[in-house]
Protein backbone atom coordinates (compact mmCIF):
# COMPACT_ATOMS: atom_id res chain seq x y z
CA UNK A 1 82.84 102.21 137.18
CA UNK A 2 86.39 102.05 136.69
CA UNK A 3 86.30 102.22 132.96
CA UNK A 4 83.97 105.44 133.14
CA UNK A 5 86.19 107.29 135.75
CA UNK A 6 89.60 106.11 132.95
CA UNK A 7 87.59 108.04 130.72
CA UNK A 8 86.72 111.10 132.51
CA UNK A 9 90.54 111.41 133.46
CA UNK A 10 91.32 110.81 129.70
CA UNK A 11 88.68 113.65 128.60
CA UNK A 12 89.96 115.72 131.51
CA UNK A 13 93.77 115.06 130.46
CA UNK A 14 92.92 116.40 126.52
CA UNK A 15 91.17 119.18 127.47
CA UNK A 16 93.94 120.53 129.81
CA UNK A 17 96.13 119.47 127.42
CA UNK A 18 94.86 121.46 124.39
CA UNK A 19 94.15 124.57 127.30
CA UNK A 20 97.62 124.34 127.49
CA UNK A 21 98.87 124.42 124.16
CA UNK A 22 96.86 126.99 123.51
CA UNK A 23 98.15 129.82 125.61
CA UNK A 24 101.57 128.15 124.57
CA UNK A 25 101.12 128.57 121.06
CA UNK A 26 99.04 131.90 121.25
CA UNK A 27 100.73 135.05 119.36
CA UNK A 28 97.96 137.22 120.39
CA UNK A 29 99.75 140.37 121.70
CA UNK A 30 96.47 142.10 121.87
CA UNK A 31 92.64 142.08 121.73
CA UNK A 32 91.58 144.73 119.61
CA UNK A 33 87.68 145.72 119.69
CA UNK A 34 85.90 147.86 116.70
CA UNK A 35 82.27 149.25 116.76
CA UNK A 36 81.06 151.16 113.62
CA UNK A 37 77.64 152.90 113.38
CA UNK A 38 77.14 152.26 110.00
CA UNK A 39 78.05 150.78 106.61
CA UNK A 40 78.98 153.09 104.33
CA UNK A 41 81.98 154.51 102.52
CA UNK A 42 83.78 156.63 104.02
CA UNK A 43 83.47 154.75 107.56
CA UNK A 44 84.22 151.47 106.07
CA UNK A 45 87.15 153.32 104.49
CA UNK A 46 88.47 154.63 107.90
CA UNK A 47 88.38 151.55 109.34
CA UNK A 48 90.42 149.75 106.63
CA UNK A 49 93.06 152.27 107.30
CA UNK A 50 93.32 151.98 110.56
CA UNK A 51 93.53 148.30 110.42
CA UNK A 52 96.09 148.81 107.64
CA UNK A 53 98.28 151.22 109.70
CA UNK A 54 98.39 148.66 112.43
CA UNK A 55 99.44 145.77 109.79
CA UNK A 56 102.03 148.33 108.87
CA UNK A 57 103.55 148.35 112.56
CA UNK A 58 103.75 144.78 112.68
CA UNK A 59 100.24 144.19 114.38
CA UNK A 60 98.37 141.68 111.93
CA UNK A 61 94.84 140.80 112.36
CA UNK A 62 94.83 136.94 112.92
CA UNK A 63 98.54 136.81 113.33
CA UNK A 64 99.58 138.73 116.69
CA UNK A 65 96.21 140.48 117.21
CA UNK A 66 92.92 139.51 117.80
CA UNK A 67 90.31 141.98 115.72
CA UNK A 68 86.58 141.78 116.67
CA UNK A 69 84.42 144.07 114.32
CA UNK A 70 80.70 144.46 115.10
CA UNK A 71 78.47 146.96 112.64
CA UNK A 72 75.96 148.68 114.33
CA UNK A 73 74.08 149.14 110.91
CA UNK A 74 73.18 152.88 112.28
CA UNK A 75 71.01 151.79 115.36
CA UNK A 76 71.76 153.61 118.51
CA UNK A 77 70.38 151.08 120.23
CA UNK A 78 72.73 148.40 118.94
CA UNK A 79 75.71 150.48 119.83
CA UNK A 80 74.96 150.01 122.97
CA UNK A 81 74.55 146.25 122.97
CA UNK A 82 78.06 146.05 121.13
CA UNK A 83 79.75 148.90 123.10
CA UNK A 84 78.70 146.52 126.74
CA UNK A 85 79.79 143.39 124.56
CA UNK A 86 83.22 145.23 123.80
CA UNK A 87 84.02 146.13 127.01
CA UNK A 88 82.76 142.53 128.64
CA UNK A 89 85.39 141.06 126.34
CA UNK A 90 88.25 143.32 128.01
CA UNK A 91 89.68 144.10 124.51
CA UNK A 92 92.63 146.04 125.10
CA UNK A 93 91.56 149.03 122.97
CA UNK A 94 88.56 149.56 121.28
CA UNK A 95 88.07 151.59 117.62
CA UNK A 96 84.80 153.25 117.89
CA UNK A 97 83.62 154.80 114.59
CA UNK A 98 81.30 157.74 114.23
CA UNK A 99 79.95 159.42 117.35
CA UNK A 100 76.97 157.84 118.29
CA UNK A 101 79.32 154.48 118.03
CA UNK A 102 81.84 156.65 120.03
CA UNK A 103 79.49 158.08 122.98
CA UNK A 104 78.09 154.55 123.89
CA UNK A 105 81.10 153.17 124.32
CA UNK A 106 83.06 156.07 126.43
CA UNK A 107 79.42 155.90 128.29
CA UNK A 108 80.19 152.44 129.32
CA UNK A 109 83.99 152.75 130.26
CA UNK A 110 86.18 154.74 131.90
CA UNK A 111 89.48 152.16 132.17
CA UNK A 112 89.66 150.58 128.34
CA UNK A 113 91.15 153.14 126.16
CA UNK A 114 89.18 154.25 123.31
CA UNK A 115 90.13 155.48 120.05
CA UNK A 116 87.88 157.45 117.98
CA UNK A 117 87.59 158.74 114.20
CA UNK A 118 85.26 160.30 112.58
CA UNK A 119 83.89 162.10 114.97
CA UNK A 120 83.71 166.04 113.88
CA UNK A 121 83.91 167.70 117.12
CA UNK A 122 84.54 165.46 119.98
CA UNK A 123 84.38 167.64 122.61
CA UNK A 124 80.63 168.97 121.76
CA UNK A 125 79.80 165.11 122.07
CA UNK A 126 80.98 165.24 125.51
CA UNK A 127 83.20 162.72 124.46
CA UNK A 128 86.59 164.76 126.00
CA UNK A 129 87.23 167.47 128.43
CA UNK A 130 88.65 169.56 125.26
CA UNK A 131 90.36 168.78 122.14
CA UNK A 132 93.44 170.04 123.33
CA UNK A 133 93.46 167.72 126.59
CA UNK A 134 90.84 165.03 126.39
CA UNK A 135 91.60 164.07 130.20
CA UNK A 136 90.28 160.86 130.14
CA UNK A 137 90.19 157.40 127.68
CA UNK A 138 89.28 158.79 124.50
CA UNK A 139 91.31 160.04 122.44
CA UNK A 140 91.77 160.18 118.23
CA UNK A 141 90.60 161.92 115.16
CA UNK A 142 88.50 164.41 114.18
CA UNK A 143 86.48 164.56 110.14
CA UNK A 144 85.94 167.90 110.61
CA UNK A 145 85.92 169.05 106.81
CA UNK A 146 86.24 172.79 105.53
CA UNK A 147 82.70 173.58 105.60
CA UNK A 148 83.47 176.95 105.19
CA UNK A 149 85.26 176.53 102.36
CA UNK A 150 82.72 173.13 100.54
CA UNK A 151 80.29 176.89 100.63
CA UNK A 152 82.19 178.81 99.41
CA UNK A 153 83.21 175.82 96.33
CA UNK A 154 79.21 176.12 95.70
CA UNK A 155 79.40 179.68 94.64
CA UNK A 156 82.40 179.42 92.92
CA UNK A 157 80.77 176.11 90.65
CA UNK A 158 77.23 178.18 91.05
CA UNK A 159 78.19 182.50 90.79
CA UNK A 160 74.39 182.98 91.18
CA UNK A 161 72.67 180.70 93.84
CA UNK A 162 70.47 181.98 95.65
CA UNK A 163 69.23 179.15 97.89
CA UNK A 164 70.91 176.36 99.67
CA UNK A 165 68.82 173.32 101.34
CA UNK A 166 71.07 171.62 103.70
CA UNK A 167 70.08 168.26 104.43
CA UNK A 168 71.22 166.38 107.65
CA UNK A 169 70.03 164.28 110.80
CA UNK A 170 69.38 166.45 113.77
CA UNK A 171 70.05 163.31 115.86
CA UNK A 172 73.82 163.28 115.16
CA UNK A 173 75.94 166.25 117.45
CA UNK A 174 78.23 166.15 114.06
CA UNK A 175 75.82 167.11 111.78
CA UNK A 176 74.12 170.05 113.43
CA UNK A 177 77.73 170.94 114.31
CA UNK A 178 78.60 171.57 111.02
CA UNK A 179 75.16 172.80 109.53
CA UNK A 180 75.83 175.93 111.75
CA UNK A 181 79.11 176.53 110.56
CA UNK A 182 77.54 176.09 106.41
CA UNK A 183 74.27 178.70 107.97
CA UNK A 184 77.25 181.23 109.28
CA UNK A 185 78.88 181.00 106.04
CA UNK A 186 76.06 181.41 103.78
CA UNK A 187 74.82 184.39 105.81
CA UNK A 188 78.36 185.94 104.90
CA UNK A 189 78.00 184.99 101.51
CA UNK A 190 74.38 186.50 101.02
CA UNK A 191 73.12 182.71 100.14
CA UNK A 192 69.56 181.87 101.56
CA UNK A 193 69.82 178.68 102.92
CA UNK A 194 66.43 176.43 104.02
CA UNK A 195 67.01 173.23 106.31
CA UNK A 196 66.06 169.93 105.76
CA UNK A 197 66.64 167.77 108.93
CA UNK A 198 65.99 164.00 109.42
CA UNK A 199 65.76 161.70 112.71
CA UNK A 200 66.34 158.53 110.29
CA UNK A 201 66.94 156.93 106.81
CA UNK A 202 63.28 156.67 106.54
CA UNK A 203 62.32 160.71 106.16
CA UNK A 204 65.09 161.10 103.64
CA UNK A 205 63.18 160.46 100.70
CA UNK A 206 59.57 162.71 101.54
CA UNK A 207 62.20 165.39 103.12
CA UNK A 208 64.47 165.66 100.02
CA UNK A 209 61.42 166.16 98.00
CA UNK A 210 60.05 168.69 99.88
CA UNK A 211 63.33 170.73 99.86
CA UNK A 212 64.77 170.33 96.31
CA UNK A 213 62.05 172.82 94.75
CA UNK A 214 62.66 175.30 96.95
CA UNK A 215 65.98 175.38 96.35
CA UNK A 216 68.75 175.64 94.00
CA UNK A 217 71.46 172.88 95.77
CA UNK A 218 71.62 171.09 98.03
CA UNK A 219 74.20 170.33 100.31
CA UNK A 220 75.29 167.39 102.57
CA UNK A 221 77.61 167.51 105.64
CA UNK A 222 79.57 164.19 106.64
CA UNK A 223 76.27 162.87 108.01
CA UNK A 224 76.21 159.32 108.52
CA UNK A 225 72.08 158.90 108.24
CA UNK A 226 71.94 160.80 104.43
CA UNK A 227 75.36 158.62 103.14
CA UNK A 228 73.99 155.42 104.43
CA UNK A 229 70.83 156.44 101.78
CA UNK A 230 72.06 159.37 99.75
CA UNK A 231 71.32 157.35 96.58
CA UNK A 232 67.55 158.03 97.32
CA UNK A 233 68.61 161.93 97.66
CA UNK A 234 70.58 161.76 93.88
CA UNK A 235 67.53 160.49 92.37
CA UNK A 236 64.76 163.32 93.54
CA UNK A 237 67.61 165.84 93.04
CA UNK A 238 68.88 164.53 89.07
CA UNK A 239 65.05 164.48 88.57
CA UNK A 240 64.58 168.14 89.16
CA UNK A 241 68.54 169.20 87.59
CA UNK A 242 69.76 170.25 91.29
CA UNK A 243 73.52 169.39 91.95
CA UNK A 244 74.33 168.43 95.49
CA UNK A 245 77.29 169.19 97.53
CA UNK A 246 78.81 167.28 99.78
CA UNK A 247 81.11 166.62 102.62
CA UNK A 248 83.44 164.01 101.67
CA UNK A 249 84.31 162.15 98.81
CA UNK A 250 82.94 159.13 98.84
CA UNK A 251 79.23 160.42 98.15
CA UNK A 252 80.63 161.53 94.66
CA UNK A 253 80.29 158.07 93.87
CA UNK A 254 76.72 157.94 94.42
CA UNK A 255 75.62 161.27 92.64
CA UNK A 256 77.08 164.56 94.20
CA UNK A 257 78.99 167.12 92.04
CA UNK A 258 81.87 168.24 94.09
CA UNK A 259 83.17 168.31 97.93
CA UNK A 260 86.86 169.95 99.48
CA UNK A 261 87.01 167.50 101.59
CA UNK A 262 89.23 165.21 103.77
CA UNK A 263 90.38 161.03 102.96
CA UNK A 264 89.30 158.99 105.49
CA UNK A 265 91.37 156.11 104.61
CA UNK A 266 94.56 158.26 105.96
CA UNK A 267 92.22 159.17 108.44
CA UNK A 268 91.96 155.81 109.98
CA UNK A 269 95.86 155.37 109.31
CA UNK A 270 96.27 158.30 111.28
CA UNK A 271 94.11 156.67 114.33
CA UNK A 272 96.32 153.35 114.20
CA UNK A 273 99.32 156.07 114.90
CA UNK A 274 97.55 156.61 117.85
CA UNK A 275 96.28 152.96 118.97
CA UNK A 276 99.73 151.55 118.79
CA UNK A 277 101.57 154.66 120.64
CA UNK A 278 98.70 153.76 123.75
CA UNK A 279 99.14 149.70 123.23
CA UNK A 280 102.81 150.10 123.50
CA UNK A 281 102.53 152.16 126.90
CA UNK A 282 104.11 155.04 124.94
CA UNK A 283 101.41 157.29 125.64
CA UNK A 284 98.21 158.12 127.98
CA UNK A 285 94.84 158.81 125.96
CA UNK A 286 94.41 161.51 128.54
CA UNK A 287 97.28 163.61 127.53
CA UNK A 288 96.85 163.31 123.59
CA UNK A 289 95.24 165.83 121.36
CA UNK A 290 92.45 165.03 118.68
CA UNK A 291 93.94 164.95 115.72
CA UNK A 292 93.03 166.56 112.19
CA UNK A 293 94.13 166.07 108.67
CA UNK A 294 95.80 168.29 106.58
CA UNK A 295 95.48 167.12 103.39
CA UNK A 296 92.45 168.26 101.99
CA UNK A 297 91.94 167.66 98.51
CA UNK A 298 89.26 168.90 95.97
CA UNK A 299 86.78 166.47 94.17
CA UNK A 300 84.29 166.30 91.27
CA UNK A 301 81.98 163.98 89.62
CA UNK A 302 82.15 164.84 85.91
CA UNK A 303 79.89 162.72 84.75
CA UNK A 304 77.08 164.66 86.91
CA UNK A 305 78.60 168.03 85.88
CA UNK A 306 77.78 167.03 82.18
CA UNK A 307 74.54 165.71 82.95
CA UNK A 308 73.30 168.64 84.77
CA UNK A 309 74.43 171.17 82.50
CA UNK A 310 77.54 172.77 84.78
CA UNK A 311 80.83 173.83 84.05
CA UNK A 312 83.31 173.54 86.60
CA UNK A 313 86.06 176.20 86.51
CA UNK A 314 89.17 175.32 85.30
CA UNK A 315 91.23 176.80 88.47
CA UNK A 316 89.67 173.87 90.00
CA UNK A 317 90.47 170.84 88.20
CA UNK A 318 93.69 171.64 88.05
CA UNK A 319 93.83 172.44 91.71
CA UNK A 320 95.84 170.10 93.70
């Protein structure tokens, strides 16, 4: 009996022992949460900036913070589940990328402070009181890209289209945010425009089809269902010689022609600005603005130009 209890004081010592040296030894400044929707590009791409911009201000993942990154792999269902598991971890801030990553975690809490990026309008999500004021805690950036303008770059590239299909989920506030903004635009233009939405990755492929020979483009807003499969819309559209137009860069990779678009690397960068100003009690998510970028930048795929027959004005690949 007495050599049991020697041992249960022994096992008892070590463990407060190595409790101890653990909060002694721990650098961890701060717990830092991230929940992205999906996998894909130009969200993967944000989210490396953002943890970049923090390295940059002296906050390194496994040195003096603690990082925990969950993928949602585009289930709304599963943002949930991570968005509770975030918050039941009291990380100090959480990153939530994409809205539907965004609204179920600023469903969930109203006392963690949560940063947001590529989100296109924010407020429409019911994610702030306004842009200007969010009056809560969310705060961050917006991808809002010049939709106007990725229009207008399909009649320069194409002087006589007639017909845009614009493809997008109509279960993403972002998308059918900027789909009216490309239907106002093509209406000013005198474009004829036919819509091809989506509820998931699965109707892509019978919904691309059914557009592309109707039309004479196609284009793509930063939608996160179409990226997470757009190399199922680049095959029916090379098939029948239709260029598509996109929303951000990153999609050029996978078979559009050309965006104006944003970089949501600095993007994320440009969140981190933002996470360390709230972690250092500098400032109040409530009382900052969303932010947008500046530094748009115009991109092409030549290697799609030349297979599809189109010449891209000179003007533009020299613009800068």
């Amino acid at each position: 009996m007495k050599k049991r209890l020697s041992l249960i004081f022994i096992s008892l010592a070590f463990i407060f022992l190595f409790t101890g040296c653990e909060k002694k030894d721990s650098n961890v400044e701060f717990k830092v949460g991230i929940i992205q929707l999906v996998e894909h590009k130009a969200l993967t791409s944000a989210r490396q900036g953002f943890i970049d911009g923090l390295a940059e201000s002296g906050y390194v993942e496994g040195q003096n913070i603690a990082v925990d990154y969950n993928n949602a792999q585009g289930e709304q269902a599963n943002c949930v589940t991570i968005a509770q598991k975030l918050i039941n971890n009291k990380n100090d801030i959480i990153l939530a990328i994409a809205t539907p990553a965004a609204q179920a975690v600023a469903n969930l809490t109203k006392s963690i402070p949560v940063v947001i990026t590529a989100v296109t309008d924010p407020a429409s999500a019911k994610l702030v009181a306004s842009n200007e004021v969010p009056g809560g805690n969310v705060t961050g950036t917006s991808d809002l890209t010049p939709v106007k303008a990725q229009i207008e770059l399909i009649k320069k590239i194409i002087p006589q289209i007639q017909t845009v299909g614009l493809l997008y989920s109509s279960s993403e506030q972002n998308s059918k945010f900027q789909i009216e903004i490309a239907k106002q635009t093509c209406d000013s233009l005198g474009i004829k425009y036919l819509e091809g939405s989506v509820t998931s990755s699965n109707d892509i492929q019978q919904v691309a089809e059914s557009l592309i020979k109707k039309v004479d483009a196609i284009y793509v807003p930063t939608d996160n269902t179409v990226a997470s499969a757009m190399a199922t819309v680049t095959l029916v559209a090379n098939e029948d010689k239709k260029p598509i137009f996109c929303g951000e860069e990153a999609l050029l990779e996978q078979g559009a022609l050309a965006t104006y678009g944003i970089d949501y690397y600095q993007l994320g960068k440009q969140t981190a600005t933002q996470a360390i100003s709230i972690l250092r009690g500098e400032k109040k998510p409530a009382e900052m603005p969303i932010e947008y970028q500046n530094n748009l930048k115009f991109s092409v795929n030549m290697e799609v130009a030349k297979l599809l027959g189109i010449e891209i004005p000179e003007d533009l690949i020299n613009f800068e």
